[in-house]
N, C-alpha and C. Protein backbone atom coordinates (compact mmCIF):
# COMPACT_ATOMS: atom_id res chain seq x y z
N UNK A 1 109.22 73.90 101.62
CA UNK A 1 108.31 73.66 102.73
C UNK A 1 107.19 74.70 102.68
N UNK A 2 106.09 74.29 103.25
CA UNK A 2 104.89 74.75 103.17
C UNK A 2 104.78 76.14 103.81
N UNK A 3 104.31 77.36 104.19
CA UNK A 3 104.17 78.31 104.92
C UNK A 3 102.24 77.97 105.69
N UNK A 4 102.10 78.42 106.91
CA UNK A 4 100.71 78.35 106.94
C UNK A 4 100.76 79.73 108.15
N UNK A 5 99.55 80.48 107.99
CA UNK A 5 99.30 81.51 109.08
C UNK A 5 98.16 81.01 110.04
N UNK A 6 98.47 81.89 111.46
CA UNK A 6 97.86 81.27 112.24
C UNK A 6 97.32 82.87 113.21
N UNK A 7 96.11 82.48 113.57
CA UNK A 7 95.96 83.92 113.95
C UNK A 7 94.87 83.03 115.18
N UNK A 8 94.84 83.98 116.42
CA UNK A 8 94.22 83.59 117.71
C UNK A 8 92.68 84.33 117.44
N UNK A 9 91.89 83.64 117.75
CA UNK A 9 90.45 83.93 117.45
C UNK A 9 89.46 84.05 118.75
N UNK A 10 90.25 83.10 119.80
CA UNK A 10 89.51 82.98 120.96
C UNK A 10 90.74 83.63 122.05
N UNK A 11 90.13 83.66 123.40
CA UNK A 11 91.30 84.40 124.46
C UNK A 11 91.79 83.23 125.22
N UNK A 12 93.30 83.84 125.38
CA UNK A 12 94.13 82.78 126.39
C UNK A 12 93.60 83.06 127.99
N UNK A 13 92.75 83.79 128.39
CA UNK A 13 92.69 84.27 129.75
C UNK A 13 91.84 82.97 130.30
N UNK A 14 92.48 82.75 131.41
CA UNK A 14 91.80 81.34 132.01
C UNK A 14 92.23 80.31 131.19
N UNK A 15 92.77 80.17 130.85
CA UNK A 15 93.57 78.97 130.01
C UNK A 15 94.98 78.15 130.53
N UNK A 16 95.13 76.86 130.68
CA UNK A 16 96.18 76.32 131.78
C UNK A 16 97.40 77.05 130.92
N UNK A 17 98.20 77.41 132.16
CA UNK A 17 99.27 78.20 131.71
C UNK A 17 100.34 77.59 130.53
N UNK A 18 100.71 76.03 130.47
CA UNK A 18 101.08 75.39 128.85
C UNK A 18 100.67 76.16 128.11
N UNK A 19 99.28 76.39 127.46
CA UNK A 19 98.74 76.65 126.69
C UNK A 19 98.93 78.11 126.33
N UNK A 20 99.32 78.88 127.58
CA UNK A 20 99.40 80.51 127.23
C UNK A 20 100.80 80.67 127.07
N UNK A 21 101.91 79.52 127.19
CA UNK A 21 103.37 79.37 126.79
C UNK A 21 103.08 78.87 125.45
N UNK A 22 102.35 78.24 125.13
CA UNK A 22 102.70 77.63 123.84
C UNK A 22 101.97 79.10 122.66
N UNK A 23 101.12 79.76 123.14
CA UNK A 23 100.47 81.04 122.56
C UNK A 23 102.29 81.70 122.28
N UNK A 24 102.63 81.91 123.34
CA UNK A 24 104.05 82.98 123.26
C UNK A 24 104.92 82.53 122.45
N UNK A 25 105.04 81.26 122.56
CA UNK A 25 106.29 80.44 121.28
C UNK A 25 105.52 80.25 120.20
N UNK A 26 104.76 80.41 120.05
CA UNK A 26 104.08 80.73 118.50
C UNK A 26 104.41 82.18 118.16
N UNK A 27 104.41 83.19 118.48
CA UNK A 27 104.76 84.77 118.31
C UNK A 27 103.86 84.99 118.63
N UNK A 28 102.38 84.79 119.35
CA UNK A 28 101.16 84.96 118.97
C UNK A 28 101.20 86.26 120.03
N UNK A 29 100.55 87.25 119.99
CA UNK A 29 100.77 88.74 121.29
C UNK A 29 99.65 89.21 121.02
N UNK A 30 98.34 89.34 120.32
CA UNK A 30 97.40 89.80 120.35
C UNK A 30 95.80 89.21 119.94
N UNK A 31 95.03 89.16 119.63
CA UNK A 31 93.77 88.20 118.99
C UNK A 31 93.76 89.34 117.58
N UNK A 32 93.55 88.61 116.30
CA UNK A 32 92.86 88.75 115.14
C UNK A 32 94.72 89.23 114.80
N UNK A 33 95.50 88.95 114.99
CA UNK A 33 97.05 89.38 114.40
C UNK A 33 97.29 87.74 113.61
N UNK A 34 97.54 88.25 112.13
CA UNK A 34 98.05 86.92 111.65
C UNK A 34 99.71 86.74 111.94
N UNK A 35 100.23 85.57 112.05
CA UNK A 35 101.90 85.04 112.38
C UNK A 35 101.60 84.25 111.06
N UNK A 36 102.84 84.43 110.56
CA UNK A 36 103.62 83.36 109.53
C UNK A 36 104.57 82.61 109.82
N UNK A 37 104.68 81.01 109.45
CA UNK A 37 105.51 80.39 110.19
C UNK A 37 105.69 78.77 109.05
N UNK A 38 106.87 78.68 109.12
CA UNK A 38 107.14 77.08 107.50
C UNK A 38 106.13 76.49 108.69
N UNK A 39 105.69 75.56 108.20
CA UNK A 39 104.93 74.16 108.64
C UNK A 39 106.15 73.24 108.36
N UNK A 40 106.56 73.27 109.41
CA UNK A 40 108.09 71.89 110.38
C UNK A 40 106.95 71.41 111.51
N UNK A 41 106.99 70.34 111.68
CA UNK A 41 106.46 69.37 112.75
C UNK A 41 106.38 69.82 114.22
N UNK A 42 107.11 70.63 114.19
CA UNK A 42 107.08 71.26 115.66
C UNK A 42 105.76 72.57 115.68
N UNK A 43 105.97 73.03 114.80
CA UNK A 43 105.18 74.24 114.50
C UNK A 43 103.68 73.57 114.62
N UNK A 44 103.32 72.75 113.77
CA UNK A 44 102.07 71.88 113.68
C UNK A 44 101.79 70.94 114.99
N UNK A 45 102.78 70.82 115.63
CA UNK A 45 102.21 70.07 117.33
C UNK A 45 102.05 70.93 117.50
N UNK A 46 102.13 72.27 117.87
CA UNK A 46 102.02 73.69 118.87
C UNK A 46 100.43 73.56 118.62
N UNK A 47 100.14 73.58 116.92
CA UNK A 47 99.01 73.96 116.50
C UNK A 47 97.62 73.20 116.83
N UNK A 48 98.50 72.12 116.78
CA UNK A 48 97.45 71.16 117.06
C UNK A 48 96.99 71.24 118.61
N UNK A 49 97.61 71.46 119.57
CA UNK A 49 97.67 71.52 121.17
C UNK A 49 96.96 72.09 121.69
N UNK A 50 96.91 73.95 120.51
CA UNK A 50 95.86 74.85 121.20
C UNK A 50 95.17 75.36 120.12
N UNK A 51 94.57 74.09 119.02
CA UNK A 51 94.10 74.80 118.04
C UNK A 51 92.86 74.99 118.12
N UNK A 52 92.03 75.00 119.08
CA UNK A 52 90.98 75.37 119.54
C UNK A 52 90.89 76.70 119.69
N UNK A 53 92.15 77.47 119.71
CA UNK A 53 92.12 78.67 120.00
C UNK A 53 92.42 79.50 118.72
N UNK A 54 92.99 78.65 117.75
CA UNK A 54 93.14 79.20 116.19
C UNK A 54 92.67 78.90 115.26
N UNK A 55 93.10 79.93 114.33
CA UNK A 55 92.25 79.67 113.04
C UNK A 55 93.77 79.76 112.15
N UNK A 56 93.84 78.49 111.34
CA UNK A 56 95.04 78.24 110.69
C UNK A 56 94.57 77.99 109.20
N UNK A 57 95.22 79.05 108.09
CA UNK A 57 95.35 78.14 106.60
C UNK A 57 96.72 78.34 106.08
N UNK A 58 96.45 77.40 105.25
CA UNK A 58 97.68 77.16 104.38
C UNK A 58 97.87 78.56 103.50
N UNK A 59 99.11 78.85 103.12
CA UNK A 59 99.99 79.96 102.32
C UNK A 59 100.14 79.34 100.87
């Protein structure tokens, strides 16, 4: 399975609170910190949900 990193580029502040839960179940805790994570289907809905707020490539 694939690996892809995902790092927060924009801020969760003012953001509907889903979205700052789905930041936390990603590992995500700071802006410009990369997370590593397999690309499983669950991982990639998260991404897709608040990927306005990330910057994601493939490993």
């Amino acid at each position: 399975m694939s690996r892809i990193r995902v790092v927060q580029i924009k801020s969760g502040i003012d953001r509907p609170e889903r979205q700052k839960r789905t930041l936390k179940a990603l590992g995500i805790r700071k802006m410009n910190v990369p997370v590593e994570h397999e690309a499983t289907e669950q991982i990639l809905g998260m991404v897709k949900k608040i990927g306005h707020l990330l910057t994601v490539t493939q490993l």
